[in-house]
Protein backbone atom coordinates (compact mmCIF):
# COMPACT_ATOMS: atom_id res chain seq x y z
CA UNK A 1 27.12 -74.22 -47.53
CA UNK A 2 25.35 -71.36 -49.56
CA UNK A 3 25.02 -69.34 -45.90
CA UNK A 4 28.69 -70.06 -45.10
CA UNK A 5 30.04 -68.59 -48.64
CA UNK A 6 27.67 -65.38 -48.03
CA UNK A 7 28.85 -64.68 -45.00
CA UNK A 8 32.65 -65.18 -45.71
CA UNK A 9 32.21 -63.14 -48.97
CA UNK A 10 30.64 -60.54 -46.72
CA UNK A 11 33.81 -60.85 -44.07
CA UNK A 12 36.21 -60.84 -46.45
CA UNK A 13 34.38 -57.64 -48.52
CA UNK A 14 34.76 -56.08 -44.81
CA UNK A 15 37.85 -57.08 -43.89
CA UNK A 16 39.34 -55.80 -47.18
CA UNK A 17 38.85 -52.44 -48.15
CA UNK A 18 41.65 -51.66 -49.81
CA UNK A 19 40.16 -52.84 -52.84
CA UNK A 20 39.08 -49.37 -54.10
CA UNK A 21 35.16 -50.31 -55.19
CA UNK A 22 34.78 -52.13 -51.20
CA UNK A 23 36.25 -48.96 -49.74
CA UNK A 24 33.77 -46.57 -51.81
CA UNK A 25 31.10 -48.79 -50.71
CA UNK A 26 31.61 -49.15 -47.54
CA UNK A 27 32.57 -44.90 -47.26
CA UNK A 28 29.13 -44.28 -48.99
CA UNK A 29 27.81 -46.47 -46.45
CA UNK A 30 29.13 -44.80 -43.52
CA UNK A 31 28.29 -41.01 -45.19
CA UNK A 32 24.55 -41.89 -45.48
CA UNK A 33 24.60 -43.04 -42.24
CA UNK A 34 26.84 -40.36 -40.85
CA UNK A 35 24.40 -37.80 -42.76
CA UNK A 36 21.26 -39.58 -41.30
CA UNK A 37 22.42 -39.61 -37.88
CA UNK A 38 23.46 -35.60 -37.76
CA UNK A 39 19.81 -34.90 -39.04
CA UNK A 40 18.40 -37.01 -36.31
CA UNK A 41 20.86 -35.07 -34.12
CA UNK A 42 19.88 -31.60 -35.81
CA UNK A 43 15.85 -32.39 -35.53
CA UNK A 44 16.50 -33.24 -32.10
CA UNK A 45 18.15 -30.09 -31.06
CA UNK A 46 15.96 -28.34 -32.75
CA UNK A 47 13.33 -29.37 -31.12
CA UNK A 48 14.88 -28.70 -27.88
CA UNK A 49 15.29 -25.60 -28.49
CA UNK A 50 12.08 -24.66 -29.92
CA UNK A 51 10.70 -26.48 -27.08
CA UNK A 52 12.84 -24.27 -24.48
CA UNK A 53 11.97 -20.86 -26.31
CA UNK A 54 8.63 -21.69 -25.76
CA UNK A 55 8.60 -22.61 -22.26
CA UNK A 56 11.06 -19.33 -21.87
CA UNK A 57 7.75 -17.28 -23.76
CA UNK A 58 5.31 -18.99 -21.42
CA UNK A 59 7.14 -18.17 -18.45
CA UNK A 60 7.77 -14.28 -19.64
CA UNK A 61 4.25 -14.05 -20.10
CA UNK A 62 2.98 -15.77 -17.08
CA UNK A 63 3.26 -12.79 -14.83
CA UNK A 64 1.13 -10.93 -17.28
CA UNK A 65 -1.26 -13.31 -17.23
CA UNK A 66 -1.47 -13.22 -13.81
CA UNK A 67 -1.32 -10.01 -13.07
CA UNK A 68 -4.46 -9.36 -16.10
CA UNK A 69 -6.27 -12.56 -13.57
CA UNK A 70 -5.68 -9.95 -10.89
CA UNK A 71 -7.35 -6.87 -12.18
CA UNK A 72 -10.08 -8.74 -13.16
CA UNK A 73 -10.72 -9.73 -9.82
CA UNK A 74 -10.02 -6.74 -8.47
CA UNK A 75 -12.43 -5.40 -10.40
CA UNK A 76 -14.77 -7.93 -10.08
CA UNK A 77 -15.13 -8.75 -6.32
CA UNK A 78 -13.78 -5.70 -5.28
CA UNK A 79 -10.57 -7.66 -3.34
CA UNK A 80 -7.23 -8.09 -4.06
CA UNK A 81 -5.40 -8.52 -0.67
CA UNK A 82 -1.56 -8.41 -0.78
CA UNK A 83 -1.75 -9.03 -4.58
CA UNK A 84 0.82 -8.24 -6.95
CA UNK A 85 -0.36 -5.52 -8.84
CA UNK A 86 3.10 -3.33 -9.28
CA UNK A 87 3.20 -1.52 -12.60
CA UNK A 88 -0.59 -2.42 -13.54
CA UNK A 89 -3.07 0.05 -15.25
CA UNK A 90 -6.41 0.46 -12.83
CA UNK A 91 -6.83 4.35 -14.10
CA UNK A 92 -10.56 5.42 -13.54
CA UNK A 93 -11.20 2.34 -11.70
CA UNK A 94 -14.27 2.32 -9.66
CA UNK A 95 -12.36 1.21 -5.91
CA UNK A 96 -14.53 2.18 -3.63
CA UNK A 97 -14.18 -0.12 -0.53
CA UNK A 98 -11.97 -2.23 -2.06
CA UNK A 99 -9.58 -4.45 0.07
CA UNK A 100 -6.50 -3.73 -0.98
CA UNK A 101 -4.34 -4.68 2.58
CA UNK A 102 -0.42 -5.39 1.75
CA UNK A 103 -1.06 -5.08 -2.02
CA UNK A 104 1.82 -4.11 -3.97
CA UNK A 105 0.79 -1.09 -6.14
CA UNK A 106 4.34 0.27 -6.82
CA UNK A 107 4.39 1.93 -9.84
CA UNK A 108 0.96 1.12 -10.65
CA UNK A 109 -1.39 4.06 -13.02
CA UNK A 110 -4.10 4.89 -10.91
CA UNK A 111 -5.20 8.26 -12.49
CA UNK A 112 -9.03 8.90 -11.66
CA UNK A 113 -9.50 5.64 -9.54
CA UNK A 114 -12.02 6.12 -6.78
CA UNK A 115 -10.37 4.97 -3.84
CA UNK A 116 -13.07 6.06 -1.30
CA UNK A 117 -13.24 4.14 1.84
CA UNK A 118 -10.77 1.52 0.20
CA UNK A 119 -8.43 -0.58 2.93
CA UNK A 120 -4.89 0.30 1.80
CA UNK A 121 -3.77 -0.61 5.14
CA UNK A 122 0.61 -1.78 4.61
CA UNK A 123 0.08 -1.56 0.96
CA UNK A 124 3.46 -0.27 -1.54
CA UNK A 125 2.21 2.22 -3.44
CA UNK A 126 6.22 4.07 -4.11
CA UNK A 127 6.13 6.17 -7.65
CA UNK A 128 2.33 4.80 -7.90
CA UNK A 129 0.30 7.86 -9.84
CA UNK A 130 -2.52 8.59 -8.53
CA UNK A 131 -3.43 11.69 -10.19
CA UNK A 132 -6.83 12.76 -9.63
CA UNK A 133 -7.81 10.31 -7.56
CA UNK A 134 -9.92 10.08 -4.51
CA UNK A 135 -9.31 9.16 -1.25
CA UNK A 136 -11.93 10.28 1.25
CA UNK A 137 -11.91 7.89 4.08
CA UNK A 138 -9.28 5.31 2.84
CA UNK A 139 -6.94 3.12 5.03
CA UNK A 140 -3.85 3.85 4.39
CA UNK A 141 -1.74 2.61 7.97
CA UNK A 142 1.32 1.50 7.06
CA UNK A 143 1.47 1.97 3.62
CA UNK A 144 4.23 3.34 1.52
CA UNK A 145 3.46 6.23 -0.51
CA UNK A 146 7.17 7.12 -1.29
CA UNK A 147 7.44 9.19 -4.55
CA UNK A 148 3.74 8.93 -4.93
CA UNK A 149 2.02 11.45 -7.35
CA UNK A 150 -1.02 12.49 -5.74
CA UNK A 151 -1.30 15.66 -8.08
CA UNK A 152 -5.18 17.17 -8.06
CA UNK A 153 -6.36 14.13 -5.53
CA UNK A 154 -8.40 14.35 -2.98
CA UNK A 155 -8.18 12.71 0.68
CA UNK A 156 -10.59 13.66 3.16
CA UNK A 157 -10.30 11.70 6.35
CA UNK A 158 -7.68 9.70 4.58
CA UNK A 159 -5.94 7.42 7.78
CA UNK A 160 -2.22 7.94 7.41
CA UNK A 161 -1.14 6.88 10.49
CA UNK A 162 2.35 4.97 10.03
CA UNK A 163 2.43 5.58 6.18
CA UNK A 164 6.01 6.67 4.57
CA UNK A 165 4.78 9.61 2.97
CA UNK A 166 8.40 10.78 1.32
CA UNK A 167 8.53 12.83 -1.65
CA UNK A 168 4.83 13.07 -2.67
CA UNK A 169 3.90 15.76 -5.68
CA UNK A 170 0.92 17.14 -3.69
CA UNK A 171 0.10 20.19 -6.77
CA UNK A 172 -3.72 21.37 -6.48
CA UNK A 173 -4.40 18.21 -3.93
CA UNK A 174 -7.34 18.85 -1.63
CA UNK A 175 -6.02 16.92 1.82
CA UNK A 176 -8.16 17.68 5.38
CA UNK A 177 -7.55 15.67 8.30
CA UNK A 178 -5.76 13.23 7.12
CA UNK A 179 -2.24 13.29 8.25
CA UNK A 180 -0.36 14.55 5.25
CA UNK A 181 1.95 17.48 5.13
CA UNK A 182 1.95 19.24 2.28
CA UNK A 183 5.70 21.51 1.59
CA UNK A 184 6.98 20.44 4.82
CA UNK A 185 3.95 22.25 6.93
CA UNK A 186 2.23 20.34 10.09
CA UNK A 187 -0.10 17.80 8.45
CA UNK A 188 -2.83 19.12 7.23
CA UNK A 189 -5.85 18.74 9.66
């Protein structure tokens, strides 16, 4: 009897609320809920979104990472074949030998690397600066040395066969016998 009153008192508070202390009640109600639920909502998105900025950071950065992993190894073991190195900073790098086939070096800052006897063979090396660098006895078939900067290098016996040599700054280089032509003149032999 007491459970049957309770819940008809509870209907009939419900089912009424034009009385004007129900109807507060029951809008109070329903605006601490409402407020609740759009901070649940809020929390949530921002979450989200933090959680999507992040994985937007981590995916910027991952190609720094992994070009960083690269040079190390380069560096380390002396081989890199048909890695992406484009844009990275090997200046005075000690090369020598290094296998470097189908790497992309475009744009890369090689100033002062020693290159000596280093496989280059179908390698991008277009706007790559190698400055000062040396080249005696590299492969270099097939690569791409379009817009290269080989100011004050030196290539002796440098293999060229194939290359794309467009466009190279070839100020104060020392080239013999190796294929390149320096102002438009028969290569250089």
């Amino acid at each position: 009897m007491i459970l049957n009153t309770v819940t008809n008192a509870t209907n009939s508070i419900i089912m009424t609320p034009r009385h004007p202390i129900v109807r507060s009640a029951h809008l109070n109600s329903f605006r601490s809920i409402s407020l609740w639920l759009v901070g649940i909502i809020a929390t949530s998105l921002t979450l989200q979104v933090g959680d999507i900025q992040r994985s937007t950071a981590e995916a910027a950065n991952r190609p720094v990472v992994e070009q960083v992993e690269l040079v190390r190894q380069l560096l380390e073991t002396g081989k890199c074949p048909s890695c992406n190195l484009g844009g990275a900073d090997l200046r005075n790098a000690h090369l020598i030998g290094a296998d470097l086939r189908n790497a992309n070096l475009e744009d890369a800052n090689l100033t002062g690397a020693n290159l000596e006897g280093a496989d280059l063979t179908g390698a991008t090396l277009k706007n790559a600066n190698l400055t000062e660098v040396m080249l005696s006895n590299a492969d270099l078939r097939y690569s791409d040395l379009t817009n290269a900067n080989l100011q004050r290098s030196i290539a002796y016996n440098a293999d060229t066969r194939g290359a794309t040599l467009v466009n190279l700054n070839l100020a104060d280089a020392k080239i013999w016998n190796s294929g390149i032509s320096v102002g438009g003149d028969e290569p250089i032999k």
